[in-house]
C-alpha atoms as a PDB file:
ATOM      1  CA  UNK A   1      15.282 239.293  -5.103  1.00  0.00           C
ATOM      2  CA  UNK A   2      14.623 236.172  -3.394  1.00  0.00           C
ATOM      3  CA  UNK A   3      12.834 234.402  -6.264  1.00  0.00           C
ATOM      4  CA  UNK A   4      11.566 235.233  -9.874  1.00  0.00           C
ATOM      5  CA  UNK A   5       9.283 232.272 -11.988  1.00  0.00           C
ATOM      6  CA  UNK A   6       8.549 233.465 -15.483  1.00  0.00           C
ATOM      7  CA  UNK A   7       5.255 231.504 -17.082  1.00  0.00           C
ATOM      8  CA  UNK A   8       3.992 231.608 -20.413  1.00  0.00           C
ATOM      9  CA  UNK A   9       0.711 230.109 -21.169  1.00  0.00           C
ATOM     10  CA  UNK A  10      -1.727 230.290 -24.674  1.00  0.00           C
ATOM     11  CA  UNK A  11      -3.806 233.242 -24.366  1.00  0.00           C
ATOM     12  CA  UNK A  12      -5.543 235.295 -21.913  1.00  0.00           C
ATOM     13  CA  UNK A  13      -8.032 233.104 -21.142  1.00  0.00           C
ATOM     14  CA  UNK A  14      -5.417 230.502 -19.799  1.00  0.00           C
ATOM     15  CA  UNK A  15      -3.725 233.321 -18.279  1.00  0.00           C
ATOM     16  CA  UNK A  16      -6.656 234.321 -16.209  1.00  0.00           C
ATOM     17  CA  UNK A  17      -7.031 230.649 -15.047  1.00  0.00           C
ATOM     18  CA  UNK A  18      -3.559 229.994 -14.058  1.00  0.00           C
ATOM     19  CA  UNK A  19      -3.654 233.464 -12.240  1.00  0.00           C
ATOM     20  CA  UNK A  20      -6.889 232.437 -10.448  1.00  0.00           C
ATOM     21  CA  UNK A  21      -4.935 229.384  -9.378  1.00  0.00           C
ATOM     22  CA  UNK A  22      -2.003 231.215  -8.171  1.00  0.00           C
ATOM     23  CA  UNK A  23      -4.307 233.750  -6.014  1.00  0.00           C
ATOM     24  CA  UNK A  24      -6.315 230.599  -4.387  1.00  0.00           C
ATOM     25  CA  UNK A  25      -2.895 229.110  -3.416  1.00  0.00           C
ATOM     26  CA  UNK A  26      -1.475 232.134  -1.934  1.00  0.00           C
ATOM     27  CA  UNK A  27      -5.029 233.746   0.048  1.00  0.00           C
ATOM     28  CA  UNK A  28      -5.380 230.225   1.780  1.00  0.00           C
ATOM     29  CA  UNK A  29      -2.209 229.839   2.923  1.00  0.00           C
ATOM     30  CA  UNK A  30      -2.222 233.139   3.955  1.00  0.00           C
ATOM     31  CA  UNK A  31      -5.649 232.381   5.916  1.00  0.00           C
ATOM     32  CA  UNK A  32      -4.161 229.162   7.425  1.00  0.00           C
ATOM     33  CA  UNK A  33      -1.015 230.743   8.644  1.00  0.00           C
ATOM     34  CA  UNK A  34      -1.821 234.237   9.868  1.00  0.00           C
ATOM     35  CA  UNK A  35      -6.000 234.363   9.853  1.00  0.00           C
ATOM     36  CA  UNK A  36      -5.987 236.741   6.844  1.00  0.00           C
ATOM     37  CA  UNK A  37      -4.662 237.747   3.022  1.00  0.00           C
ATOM     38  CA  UNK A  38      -3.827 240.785   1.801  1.00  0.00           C
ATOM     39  CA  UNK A  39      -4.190 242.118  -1.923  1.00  0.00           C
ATOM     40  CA  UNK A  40      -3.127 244.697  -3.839  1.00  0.00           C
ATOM     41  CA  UNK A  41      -5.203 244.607  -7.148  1.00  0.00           C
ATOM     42  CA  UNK A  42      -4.720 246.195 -10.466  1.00  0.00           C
ATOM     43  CA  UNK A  43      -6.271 247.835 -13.045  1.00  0.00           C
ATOM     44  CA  UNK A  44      -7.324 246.372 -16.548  1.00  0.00           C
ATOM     45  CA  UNK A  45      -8.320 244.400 -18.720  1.00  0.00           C
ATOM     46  CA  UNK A  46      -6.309 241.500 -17.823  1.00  0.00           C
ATOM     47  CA  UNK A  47      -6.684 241.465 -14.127  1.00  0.00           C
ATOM     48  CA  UNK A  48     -10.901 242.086 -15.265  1.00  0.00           C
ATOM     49  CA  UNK A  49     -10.686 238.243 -16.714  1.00  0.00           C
ATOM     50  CA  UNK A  50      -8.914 237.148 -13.165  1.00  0.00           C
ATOM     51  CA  UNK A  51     -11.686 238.893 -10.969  1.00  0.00           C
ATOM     52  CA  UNK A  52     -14.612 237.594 -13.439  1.00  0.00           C
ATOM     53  CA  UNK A  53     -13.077 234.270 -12.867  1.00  0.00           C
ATOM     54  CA  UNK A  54     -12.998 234.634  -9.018  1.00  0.00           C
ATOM     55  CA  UNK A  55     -16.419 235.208  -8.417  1.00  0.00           C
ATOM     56  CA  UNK A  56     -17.597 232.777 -10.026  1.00  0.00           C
ATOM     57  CA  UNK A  57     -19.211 229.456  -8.286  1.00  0.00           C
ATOM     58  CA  UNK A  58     -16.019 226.988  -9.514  1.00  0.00           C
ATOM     59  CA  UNK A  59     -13.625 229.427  -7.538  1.00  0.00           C
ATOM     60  CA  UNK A  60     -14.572 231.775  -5.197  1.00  0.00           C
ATOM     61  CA  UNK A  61     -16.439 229.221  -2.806  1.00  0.00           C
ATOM     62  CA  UNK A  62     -12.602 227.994  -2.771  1.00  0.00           C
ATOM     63  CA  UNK A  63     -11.605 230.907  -0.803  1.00  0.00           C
ATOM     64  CA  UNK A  64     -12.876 232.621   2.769  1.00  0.00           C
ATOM     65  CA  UNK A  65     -13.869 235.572   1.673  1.00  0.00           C
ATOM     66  CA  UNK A  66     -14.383 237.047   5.441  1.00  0.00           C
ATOM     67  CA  UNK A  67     -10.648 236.811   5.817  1.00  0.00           C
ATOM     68  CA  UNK A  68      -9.538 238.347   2.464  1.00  0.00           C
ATOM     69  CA  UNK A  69      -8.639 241.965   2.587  1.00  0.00           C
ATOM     70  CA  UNK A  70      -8.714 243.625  -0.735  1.00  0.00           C
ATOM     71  CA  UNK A  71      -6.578 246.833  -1.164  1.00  0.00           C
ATOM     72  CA  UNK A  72      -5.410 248.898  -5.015  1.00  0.00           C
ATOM     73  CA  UNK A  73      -2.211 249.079  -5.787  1.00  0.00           C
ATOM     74  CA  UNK A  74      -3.339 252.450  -7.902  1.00  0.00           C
ATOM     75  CA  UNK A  75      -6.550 254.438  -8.697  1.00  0.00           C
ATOM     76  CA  UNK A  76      -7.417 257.252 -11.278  1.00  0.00           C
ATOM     77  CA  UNK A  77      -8.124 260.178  -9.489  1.00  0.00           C
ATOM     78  CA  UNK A  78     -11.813 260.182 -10.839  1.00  0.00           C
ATOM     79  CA  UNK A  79     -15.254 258.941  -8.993  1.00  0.00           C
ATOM     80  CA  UNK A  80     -15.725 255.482  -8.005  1.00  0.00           C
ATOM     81  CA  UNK A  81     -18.554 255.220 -10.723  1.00  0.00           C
ATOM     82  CA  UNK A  82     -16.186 256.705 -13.373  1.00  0.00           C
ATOM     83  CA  UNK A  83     -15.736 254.371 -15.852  1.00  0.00           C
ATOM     84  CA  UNK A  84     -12.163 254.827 -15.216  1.00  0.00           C
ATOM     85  CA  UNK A  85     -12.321 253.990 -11.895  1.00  0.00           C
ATOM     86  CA  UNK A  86     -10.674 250.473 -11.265  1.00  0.00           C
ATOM     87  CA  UNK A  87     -12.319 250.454  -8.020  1.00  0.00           C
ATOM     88  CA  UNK A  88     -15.408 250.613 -10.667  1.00  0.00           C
ATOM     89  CA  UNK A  89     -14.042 247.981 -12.686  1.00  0.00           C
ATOM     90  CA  UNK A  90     -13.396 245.333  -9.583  1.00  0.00           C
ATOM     91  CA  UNK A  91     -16.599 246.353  -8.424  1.00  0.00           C
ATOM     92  CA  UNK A  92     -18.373 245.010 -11.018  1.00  0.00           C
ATOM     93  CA  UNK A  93     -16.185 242.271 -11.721  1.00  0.00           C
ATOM     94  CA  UNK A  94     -15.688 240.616  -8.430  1.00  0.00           C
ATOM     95  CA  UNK A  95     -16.801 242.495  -5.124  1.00  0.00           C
ATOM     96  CA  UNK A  96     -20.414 242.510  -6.106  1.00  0.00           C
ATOM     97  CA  UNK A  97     -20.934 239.340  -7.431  1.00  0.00           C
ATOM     98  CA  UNK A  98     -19.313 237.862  -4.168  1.00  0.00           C
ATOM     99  CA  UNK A  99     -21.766 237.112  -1.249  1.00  0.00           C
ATOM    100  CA  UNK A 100     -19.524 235.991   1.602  1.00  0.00           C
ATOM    101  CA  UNK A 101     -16.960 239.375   1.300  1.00  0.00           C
ATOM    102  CA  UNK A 102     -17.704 242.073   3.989  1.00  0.00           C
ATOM    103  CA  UNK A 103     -18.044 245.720   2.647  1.00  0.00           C
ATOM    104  CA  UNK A 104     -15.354 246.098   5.137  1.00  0.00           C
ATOM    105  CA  UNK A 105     -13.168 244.278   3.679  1.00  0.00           C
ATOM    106  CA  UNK A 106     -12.904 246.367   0.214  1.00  0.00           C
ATOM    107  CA  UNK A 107     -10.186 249.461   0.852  1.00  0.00           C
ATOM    108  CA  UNK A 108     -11.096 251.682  -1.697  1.00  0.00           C
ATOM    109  CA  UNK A 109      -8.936 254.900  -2.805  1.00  0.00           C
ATOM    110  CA  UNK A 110     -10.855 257.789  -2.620  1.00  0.00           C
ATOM    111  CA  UNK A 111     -10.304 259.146  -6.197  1.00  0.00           C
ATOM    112  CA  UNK A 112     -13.320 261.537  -5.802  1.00  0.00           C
ATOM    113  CA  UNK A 113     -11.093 263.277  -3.851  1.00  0.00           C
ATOM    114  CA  UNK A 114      -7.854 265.811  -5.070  1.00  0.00           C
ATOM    115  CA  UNK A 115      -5.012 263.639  -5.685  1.00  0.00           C
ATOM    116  CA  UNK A 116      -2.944 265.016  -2.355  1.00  0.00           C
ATOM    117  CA  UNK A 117      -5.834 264.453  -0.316  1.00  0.00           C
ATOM    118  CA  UNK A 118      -6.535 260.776  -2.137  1.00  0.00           C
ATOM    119  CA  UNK A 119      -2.818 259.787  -1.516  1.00  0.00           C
ATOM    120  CA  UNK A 120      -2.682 260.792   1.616  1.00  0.00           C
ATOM    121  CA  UNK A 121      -5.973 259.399   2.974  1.00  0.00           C
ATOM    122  CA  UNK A 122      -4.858 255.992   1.037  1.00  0.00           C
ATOM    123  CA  UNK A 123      -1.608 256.467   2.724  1.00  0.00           C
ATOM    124  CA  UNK A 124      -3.228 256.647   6.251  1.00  0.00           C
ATOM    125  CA  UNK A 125      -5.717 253.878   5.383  1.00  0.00           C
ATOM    126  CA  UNK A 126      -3.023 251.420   5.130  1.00  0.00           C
ATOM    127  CA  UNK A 127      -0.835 252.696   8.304  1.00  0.00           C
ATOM    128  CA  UNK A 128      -4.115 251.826  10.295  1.00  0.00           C
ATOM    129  CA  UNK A 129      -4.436 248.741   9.090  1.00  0.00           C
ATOM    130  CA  UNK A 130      -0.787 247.424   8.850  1.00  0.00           C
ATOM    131  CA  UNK A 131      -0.169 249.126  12.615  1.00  0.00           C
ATOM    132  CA  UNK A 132       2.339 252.172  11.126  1.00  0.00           C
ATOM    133  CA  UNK A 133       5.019 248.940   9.902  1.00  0.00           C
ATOM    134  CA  UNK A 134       5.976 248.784   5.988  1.00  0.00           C
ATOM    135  CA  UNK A 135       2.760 247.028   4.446  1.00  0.00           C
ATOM    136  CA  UNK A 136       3.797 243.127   3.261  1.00  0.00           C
ATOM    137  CA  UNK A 137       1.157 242.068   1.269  1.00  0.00           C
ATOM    138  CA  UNK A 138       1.067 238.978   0.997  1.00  0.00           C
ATOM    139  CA  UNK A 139      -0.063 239.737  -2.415  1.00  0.00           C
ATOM    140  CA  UNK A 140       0.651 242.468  -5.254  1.00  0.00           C
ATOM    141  CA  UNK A 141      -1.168 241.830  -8.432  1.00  0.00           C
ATOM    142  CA  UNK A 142       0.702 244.141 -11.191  1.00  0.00           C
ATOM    143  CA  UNK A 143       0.298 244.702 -14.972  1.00  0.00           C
ATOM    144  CA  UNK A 144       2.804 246.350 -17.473  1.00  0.00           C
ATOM    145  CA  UNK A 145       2.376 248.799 -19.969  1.00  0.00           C
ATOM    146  CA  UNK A 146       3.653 249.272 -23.510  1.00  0.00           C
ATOM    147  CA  UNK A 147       5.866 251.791 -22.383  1.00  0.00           C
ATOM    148  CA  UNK A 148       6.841 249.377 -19.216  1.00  0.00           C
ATOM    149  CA  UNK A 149       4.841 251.219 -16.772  1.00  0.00           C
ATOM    150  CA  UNK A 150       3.548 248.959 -13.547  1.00  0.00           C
ATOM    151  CA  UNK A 151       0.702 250.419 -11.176  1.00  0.00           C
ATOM    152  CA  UNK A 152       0.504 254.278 -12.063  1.00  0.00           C
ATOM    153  CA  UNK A 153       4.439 254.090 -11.597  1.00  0.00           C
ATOM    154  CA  UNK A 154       5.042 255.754 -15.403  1.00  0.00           C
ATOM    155  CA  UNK A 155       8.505 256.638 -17.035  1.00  0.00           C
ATOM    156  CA  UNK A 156       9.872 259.740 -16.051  1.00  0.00           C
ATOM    157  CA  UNK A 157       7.432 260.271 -13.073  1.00  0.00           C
ATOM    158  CA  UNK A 158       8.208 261.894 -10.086  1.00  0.00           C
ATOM    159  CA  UNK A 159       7.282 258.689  -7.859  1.00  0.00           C
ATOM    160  CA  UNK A 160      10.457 256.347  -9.244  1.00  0.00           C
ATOM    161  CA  UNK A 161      12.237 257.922  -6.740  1.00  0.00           C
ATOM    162  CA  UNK A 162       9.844 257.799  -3.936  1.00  0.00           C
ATOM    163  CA  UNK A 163      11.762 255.844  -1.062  1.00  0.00           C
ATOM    164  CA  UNK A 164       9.685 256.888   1.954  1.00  0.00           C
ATOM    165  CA  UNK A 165       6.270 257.353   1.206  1.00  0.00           C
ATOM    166  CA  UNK A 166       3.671 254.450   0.623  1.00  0.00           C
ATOM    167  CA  UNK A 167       1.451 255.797  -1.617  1.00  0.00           C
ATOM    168  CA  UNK A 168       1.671 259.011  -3.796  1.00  0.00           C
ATOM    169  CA  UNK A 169       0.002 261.489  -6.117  1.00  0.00           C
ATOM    170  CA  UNK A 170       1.862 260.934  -9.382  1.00  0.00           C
ATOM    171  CA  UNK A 171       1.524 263.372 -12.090  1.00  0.00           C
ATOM    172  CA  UNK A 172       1.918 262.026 -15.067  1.00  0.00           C
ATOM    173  CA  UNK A 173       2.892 263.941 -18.115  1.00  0.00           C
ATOM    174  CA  UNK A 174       1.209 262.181 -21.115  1.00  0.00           C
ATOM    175  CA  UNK A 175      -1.690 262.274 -19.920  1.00  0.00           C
ATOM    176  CA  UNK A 176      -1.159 265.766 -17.842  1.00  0.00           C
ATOM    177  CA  UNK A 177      -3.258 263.993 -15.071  1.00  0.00           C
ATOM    178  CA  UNK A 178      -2.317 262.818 -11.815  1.00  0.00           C
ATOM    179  CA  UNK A 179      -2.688 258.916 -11.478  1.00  0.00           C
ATOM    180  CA  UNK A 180      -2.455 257.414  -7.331  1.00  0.00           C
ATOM    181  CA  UNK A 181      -0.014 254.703  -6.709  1.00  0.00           C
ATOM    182  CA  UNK A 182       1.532 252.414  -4.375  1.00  0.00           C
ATOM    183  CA  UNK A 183       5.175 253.033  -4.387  1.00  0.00           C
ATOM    184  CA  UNK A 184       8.081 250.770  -4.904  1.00  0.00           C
ATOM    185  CA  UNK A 185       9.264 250.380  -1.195  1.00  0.00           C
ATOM    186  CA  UNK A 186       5.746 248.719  -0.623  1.00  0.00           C
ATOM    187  CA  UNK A 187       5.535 246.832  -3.736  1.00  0.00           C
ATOM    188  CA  UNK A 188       9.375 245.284  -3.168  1.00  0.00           C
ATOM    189  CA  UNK A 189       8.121 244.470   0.236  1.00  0.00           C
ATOM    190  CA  UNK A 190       5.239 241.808  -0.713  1.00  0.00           C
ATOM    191  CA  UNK A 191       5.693 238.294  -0.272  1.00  0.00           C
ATOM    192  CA  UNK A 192       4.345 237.484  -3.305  1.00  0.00           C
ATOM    193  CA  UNK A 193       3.999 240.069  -6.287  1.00  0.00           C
ATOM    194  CA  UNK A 194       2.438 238.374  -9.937  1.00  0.00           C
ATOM    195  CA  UNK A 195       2.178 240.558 -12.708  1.00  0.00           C
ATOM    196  CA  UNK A 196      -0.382 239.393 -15.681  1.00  0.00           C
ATOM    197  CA  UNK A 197       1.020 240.787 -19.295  1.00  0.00           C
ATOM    198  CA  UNK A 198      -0.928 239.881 -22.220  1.00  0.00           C
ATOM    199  CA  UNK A 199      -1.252 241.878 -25.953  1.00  0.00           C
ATOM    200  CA  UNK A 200       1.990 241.272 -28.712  1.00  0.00           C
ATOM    201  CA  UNK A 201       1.819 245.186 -28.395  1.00  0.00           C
ATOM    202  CA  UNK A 202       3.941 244.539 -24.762  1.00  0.00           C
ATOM    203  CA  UNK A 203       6.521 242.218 -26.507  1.00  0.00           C
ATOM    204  CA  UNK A 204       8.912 244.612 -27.368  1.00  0.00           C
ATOM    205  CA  UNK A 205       9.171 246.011 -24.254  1.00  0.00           C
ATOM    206  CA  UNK A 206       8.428 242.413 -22.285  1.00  0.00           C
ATOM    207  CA  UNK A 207      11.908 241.314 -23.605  1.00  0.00           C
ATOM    208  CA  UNK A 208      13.499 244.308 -22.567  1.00  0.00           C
ATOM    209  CA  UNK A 209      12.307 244.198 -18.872  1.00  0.00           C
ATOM    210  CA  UNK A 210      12.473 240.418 -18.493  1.00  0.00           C
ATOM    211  CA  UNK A 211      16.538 240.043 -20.624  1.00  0.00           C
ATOM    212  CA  UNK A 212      17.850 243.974 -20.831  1.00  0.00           C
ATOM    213  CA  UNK A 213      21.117 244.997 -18.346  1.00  0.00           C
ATOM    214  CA  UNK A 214      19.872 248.731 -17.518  1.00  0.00           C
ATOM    215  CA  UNK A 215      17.016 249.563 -15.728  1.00  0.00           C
ATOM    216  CA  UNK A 216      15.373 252.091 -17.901  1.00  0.00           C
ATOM    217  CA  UNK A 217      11.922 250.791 -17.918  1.00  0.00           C
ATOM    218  CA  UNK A 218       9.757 251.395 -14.467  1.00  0.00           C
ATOM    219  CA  UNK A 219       8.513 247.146 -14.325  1.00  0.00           C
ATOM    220  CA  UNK A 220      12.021 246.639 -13.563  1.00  0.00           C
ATOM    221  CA  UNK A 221      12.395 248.594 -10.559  1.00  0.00           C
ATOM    222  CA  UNK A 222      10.119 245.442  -9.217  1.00  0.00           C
ATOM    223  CA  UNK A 223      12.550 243.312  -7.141  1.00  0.00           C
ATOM    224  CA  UNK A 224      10.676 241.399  -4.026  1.00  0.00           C
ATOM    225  CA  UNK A 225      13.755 241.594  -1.383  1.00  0.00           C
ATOM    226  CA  UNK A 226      12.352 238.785   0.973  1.00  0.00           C
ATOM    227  CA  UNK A 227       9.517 237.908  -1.648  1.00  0.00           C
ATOM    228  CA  UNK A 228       8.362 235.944  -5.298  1.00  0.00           C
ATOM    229  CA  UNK A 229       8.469 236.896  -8.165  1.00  0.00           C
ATOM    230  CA  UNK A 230       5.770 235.789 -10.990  1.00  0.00           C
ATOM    231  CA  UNK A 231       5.718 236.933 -14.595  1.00  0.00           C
ATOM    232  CA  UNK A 232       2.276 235.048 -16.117  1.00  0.00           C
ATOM    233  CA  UNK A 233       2.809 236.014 -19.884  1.00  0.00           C
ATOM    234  CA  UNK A 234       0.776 234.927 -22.791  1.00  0.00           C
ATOM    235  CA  UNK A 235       1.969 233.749 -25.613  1.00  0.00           C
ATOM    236  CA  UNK A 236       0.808 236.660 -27.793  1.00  0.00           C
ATOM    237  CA  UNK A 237       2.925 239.172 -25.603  1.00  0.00           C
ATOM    238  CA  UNK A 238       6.118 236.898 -25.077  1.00  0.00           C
ATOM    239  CA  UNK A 239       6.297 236.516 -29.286  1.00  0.00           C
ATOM    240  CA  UNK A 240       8.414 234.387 -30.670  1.00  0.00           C
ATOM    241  CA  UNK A 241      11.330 234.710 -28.032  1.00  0.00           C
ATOM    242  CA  UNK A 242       9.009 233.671 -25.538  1.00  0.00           C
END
């Protein structure tokens, strides 16, 4: 790991703004030095606050939206007007309250699809566009479960051990359900990767992935090799170890 920054701020609220900060930063110095950005979003409620943020007028005329290029780092394997969908969620959060951002420029997962064909489509979506070479985002936005999960990258899943593939169908026990993810080759290839962790019902586990020796929780499989690191916590999930 090249660099890790751990942040705590008040609440969610200050956590969306700091985020929202953090992704204007990144996207236009992406834009200025290679004439795009890349982005992985996430699901949740969390990220939801971010993307609100984003489109509206104090910050999104702050970034060129015809040069962002907005990719998922996972999908339910449902419709994109399921209410599960997080394309759904970003949809209405951000892509449609945003003027200046080309259709084209939204990579959906197709989660109407099965999940073999949806990760494999996804899969080929992103060799396309990142010419068949390991995709480096320049950013991954991630958040964590309370069972340490990140993307649809659960404990015990089959896709921890995924080191080829890009993105995967993931079947996931608990909820007997497959969920579609990026995969940790990709994600530990970003330039930048920010997770957003909010709730005191992730602080258990928070302290665990940010201070424990073993790596028995799937958020700590996230190691950027030639990237940052962000953790933007709020005060509610980092307790009173913060």
């Amino acid at each position: 790991m090249n660099k890790k920054n751990i942040e705590i701020v008040a609440d969610s609220g200050k956590l969306a703004g700091r985020a929202a900060e953090k992704f204007i930063e990144i996207a236009n110095q992406a834009i200025e030095r290679q004439g795009a950005f890349t982005i992985a979003l996430s699901g949740g409620s969390t990220p939801k606050k971010l993307y609100e943020l984003l489109a509206s007028q104090e910050f999104s005329e702050q970034i060129d939206w015809a040069h962002v290029h907005l990719f998922f780092g996972d999908e339910r394997n449902v419709p994109p007007d399921s209410d599960e969908s997080n394309f759904k969620m970003a949809n209405n959060a951000m892509f449609s309250r945003l003027n200046k951002l080309p259709e084209t420029n939204i990579h959906r997962v197709m989660g109407e699809e099965s999940a073999a064909d949806a990760a494999n489509d996804y899969e080929q979506k992103l060799k396309d566009f990142f010419h068949n070479e390991l995709p480096r985002f320049d950013l991954i936005l991630l958040g964590m479960g309370p069972d340490g999960h990140t993307a649809s990258l659960f404990p015990d899943s089959p896709a921890l051990e995924e080191n080829v593939r890009w993105f995967v169908e993931n079947w996931v026990e608990k909820f007997s359900a497959y969920r579609l993810t990026l995969t940790f080759p990709v994600i530990n290839n970003a330039s930048n990767v920010m997770f957003l962790v909010a709730g005191n019902d992730k602080t258990f586990v928070l302290n665990e992935v940010l201070h424990g020796a073993d790596n028995k929780y799937p958020s700590q499989k996230v190691n950027p090799l030639k990237g940052e690191l962000l953790w933007l916590i709020d005060q509610s999930a980092a307790g009173e170890k913060g």
